[in-house]
C-alpha atoms as a PDB file:
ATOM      1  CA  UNK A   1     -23.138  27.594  75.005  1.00  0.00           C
ATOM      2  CA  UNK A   2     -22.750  26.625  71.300  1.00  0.00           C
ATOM      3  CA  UNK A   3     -20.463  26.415  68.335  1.00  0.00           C
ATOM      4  CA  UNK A   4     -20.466  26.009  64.562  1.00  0.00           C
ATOM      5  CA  UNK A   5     -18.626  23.270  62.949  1.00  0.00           C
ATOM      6  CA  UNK A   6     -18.901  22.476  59.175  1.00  0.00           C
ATOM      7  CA  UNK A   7     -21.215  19.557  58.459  1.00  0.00           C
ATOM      8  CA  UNK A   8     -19.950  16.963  56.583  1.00  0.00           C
ATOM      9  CA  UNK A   9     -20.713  13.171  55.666  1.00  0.00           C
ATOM     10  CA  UNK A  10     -20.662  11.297  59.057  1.00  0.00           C
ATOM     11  CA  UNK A  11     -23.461  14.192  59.847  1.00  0.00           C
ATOM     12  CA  UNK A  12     -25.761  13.256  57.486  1.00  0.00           C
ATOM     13  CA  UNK A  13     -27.572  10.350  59.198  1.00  0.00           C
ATOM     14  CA  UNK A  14     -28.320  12.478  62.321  1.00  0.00           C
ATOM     15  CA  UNK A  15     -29.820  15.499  59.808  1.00  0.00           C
ATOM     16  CA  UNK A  16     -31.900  13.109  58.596  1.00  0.00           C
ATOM     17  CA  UNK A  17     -33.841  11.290  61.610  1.00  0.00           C
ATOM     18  CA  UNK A  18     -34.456  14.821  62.752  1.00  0.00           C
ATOM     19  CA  UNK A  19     -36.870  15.347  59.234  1.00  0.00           C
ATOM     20  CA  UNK A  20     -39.417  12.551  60.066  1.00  0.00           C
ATOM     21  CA  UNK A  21     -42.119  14.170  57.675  1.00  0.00           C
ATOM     22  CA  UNK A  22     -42.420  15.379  54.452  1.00  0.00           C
ATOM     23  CA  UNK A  23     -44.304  19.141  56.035  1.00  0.00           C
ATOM     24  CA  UNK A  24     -42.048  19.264  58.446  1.00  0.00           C
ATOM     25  CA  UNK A  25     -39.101  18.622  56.087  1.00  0.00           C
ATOM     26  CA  UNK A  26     -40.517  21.319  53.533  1.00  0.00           C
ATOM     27  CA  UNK A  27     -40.700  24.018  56.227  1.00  0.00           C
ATOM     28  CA  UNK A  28     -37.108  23.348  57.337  1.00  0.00           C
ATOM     29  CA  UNK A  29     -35.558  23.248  54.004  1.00  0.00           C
ATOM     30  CA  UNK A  30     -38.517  24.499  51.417  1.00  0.00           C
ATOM     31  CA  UNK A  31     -37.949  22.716  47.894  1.00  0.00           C
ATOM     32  CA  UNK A  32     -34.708  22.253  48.042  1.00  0.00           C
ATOM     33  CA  UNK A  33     -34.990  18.540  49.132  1.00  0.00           C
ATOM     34  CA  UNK A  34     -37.404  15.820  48.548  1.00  0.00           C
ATOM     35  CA  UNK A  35     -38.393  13.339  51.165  1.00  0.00           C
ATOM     36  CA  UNK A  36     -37.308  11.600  52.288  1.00  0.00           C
ATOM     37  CA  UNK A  37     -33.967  13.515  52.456  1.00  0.00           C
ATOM     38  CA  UNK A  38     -31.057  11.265  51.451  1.00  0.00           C
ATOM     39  CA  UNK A  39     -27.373  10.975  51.458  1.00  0.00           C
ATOM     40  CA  UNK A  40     -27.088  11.401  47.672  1.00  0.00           C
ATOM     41  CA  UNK A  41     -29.263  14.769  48.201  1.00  0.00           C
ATOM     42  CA  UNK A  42     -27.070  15.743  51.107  1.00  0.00           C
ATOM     43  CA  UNK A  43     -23.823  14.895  48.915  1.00  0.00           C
ATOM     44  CA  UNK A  44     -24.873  17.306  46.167  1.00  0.00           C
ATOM     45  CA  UNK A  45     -26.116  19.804  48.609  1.00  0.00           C
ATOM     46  CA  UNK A  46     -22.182  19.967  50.534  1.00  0.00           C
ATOM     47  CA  UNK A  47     -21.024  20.622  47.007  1.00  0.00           C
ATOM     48  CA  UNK A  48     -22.064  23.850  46.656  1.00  0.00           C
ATOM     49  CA  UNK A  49     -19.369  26.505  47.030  1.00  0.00           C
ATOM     50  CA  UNK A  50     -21.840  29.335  47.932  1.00  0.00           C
ATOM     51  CA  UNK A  51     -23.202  26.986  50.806  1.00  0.00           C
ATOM     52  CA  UNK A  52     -21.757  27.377  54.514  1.00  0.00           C
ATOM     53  CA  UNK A  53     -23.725  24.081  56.236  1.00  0.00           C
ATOM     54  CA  UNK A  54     -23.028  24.167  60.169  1.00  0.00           C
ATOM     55  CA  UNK A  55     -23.503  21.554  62.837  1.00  0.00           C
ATOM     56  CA  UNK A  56     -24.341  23.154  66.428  1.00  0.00           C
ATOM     57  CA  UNK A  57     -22.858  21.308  69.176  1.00  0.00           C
ATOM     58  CA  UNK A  58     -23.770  21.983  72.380  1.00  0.00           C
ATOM     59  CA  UNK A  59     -20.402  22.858  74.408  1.00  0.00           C
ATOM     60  CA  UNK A  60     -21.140  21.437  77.992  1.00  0.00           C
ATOM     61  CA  UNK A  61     -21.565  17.979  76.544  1.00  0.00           C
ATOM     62  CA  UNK A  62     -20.131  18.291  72.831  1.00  0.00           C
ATOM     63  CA  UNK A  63     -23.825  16.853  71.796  1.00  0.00           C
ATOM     64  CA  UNK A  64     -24.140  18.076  67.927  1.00  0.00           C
ATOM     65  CA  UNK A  65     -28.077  19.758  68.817  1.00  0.00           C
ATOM     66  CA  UNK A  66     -28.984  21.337  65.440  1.00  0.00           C
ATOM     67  CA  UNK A  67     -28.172  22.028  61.793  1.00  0.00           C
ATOM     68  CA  UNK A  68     -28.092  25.736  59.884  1.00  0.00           C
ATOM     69  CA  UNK A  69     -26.767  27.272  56.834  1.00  0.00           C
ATOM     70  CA  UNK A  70     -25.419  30.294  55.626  1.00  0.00           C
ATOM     71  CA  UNK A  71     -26.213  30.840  51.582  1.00  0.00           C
ATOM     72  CA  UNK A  72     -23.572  33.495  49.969  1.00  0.00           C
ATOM     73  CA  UNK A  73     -25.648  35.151  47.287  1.00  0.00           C
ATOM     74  CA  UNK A  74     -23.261  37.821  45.883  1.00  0.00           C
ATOM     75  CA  UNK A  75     -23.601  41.603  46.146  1.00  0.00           C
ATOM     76  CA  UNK A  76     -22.509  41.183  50.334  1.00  0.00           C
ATOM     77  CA  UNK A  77     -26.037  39.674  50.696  1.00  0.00           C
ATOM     78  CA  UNK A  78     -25.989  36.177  52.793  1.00  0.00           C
ATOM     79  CA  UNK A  79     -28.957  34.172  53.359  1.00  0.00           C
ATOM     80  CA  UNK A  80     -29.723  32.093  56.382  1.00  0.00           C
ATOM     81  CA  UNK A  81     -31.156  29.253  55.870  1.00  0.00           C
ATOM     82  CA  UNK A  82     -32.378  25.615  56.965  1.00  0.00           C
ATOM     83  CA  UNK A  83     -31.899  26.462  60.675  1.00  0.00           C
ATOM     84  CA  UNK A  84     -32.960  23.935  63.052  1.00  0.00           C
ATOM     85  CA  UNK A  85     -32.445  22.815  66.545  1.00  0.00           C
ATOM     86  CA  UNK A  86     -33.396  18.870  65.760  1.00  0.00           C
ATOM     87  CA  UNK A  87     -33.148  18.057  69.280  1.00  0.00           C
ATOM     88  CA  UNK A  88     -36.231  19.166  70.791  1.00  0.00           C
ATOM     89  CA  UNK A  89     -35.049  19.002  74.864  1.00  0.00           C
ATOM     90  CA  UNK A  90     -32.959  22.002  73.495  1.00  0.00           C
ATOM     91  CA  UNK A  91     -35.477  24.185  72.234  1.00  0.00           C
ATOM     92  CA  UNK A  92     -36.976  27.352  73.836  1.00  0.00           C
ATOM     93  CA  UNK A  93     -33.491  27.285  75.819  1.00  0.00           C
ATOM     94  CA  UNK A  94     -31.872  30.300  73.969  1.00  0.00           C
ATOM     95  CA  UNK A  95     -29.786  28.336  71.571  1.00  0.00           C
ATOM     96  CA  UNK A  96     -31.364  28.759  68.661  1.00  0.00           C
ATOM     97  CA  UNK A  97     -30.954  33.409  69.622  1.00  0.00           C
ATOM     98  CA  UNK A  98     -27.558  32.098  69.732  1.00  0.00           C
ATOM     99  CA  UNK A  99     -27.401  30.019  66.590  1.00  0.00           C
ATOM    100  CA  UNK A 100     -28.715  32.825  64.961  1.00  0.00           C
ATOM    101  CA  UNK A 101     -25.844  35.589  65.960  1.00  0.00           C
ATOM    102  CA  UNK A 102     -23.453  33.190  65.105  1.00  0.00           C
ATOM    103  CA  UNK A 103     -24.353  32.835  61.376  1.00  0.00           C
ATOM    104  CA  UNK A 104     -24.903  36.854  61.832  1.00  0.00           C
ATOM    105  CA  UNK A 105     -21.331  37.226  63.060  1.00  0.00           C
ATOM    106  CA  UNK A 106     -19.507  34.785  60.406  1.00  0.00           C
ATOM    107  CA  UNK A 107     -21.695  36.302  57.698  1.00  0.00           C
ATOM    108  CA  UNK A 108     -20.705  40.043  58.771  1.00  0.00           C
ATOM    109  CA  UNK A 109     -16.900  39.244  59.762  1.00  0.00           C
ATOM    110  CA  UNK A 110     -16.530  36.273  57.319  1.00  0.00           C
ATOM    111  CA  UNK A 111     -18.268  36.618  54.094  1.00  0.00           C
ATOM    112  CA  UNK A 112     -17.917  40.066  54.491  1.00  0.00           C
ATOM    113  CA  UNK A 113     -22.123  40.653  54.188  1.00  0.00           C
ATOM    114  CA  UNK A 114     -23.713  44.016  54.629  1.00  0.00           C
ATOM    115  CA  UNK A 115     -27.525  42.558  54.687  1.00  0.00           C
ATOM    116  CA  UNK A 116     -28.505  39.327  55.659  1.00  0.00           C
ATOM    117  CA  UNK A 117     -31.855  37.749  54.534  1.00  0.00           C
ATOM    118  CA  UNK A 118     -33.840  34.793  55.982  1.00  0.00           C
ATOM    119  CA  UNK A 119     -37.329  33.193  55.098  1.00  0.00           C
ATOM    120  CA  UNK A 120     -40.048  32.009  57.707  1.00  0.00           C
ATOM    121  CA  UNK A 121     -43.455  30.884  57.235  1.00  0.00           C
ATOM    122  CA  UNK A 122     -45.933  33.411  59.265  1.00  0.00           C
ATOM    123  CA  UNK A 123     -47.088  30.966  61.233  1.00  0.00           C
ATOM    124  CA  UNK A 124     -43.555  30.133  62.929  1.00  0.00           C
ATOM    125  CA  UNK A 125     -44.269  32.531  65.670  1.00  0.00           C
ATOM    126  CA  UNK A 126     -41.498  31.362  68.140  1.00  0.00           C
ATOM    127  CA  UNK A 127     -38.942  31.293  64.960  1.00  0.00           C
ATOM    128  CA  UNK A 128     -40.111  34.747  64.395  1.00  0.00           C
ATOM    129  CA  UNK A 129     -39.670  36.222  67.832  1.00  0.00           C
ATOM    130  CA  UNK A 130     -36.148  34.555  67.608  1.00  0.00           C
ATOM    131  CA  UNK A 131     -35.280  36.248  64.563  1.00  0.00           C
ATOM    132  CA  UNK A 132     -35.923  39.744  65.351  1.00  0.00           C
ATOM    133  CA  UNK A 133     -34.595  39.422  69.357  1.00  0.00           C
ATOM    134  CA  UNK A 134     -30.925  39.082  67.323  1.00  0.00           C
ATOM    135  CA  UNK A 135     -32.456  42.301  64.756  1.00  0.00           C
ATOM    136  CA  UNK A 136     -33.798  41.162  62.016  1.00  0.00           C
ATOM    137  CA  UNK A 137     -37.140  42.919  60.730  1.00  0.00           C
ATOM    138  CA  UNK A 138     -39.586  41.743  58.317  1.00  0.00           C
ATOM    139  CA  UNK A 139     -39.508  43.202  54.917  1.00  0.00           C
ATOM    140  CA  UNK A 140     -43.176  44.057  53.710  1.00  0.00           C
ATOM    141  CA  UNK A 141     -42.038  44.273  50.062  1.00  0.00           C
ATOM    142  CA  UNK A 142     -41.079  40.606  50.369  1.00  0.00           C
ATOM    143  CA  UNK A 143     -43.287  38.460  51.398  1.00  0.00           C
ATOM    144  CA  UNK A 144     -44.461  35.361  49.216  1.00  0.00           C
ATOM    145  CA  UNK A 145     -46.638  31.957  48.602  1.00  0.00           C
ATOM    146  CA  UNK A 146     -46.012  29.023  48.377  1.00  0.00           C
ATOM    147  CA  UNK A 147     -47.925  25.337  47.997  1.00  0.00           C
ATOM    148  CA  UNK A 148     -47.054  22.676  49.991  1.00  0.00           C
ATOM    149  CA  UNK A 149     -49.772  19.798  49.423  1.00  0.00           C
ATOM    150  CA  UNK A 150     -53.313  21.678  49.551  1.00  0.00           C
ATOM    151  CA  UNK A 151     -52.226  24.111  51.665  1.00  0.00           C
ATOM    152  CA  UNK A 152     -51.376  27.811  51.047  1.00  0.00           C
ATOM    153  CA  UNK A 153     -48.190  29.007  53.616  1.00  0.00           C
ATOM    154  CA  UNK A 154     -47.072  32.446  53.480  1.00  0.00           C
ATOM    155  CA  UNK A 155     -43.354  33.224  53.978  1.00  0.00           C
ATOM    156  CA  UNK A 156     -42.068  36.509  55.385  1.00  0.00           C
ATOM    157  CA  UNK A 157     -38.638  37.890  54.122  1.00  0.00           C
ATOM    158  CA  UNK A 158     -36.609  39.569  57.189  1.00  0.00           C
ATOM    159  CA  UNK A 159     -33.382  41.130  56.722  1.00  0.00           C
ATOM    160  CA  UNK A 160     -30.381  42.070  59.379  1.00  0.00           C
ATOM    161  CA  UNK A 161     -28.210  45.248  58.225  1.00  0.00           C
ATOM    162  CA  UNK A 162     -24.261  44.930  59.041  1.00  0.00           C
ATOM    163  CA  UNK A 163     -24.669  49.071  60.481  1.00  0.00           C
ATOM    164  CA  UNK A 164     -27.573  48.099  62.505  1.00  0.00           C
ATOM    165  CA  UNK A 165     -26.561  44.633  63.836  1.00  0.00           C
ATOM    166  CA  UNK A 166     -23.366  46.761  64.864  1.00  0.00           C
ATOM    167  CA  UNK A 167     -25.055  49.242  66.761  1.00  0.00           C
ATOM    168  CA  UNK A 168     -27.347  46.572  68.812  1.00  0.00           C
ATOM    169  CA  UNK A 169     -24.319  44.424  69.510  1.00  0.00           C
ATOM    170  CA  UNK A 170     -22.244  47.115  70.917  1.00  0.00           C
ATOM    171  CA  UNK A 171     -24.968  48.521  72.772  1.00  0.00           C
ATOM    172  CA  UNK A 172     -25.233  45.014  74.613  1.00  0.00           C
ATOM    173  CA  UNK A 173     -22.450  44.217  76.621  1.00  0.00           C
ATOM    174  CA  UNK A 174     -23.926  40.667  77.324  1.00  0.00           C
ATOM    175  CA  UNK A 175     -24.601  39.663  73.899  1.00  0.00           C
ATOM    176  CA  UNK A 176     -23.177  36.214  73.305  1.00  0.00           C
ATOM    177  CA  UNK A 177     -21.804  36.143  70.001  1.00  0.00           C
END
């Protein structure tokens, strides 16, 4: 029902109207922007070599529906990261199971991972169902703080194995990778 496309400059506009707050923009990205997110920020951030940045479009209509990242960080370890279905009417559809097995699948057959990593703030309860209905499972040994204003948020490390993700995709014939 979705594809990946590289984001690029005439993308950056829609990316931004989707952050309309500085919490919500620090949950979906963490530090690595300051809001309000701008183009010069999204330039430099493009420029990284290690950084995969997707657009989802939405195949029935060609809509572009969300925004994710894949982060190479060396040793076949991939992080996901900054994953976000920005239109809301698309949420709790599916899509963003879906988004998620496609960055599993590119990082696995692409990047040539054996572990993938993602963060998620404990509270993101429907992010982290998502996350482990594609495999991932939280790693205790992991987990960290962080400030954002006067609040305390904790974030839980999960991590996707290559041998494992194997074995649950060819176990499901109707996986939709």
């Amino acid at each position: 029902m979705i594809k990946l496309e590289k984001f690029e400059k005439p993308d950056f506009d829609r990316l931004i109207s989707w952050v309309d707050s500085e919490k919500f923009m620090f949950q979906f990205a963490g530090p690595i922007f300051h809001f309000p997110i701008t183009n010069e920020q999204l330039e430099l951030y493009i420029s990284d070599k290690d950084r995969y940045a997707f657009k989802v479009i939405f195949l029935e209509t060609g809509e572009v529906i969300g925004h994710s990242e894949i982060y190479n960080s060396g040793n076949n370890v991939t992080k996901l990261c900054r994953i976000l279905l920005g239109d809301k009417n698309f949420r709790g559809k599916g899509l963003g199971k879906e988004m998620v097995e496609k960055l599993a699948e590119f990082s696995f057959n692409n990047l040539l991972s054996t572990t993938i990593e993602l963060n998620v703030v404990n509270w993101n309860t429907s992010a982290i169902k998502c996350y482990e209905k594609v495999g991932f499972v939280i790693n205790p040994l992991k987990t960290s703080t962080t400030q954002f204003k006067n609040e305390e948020w904790i974030s839980y490390n999960m991590i996707l194995d290559k041998v494992e993700w194997g074995k649950n995709k060819n176990s499901n014939p109707f996986l939709s990778v």
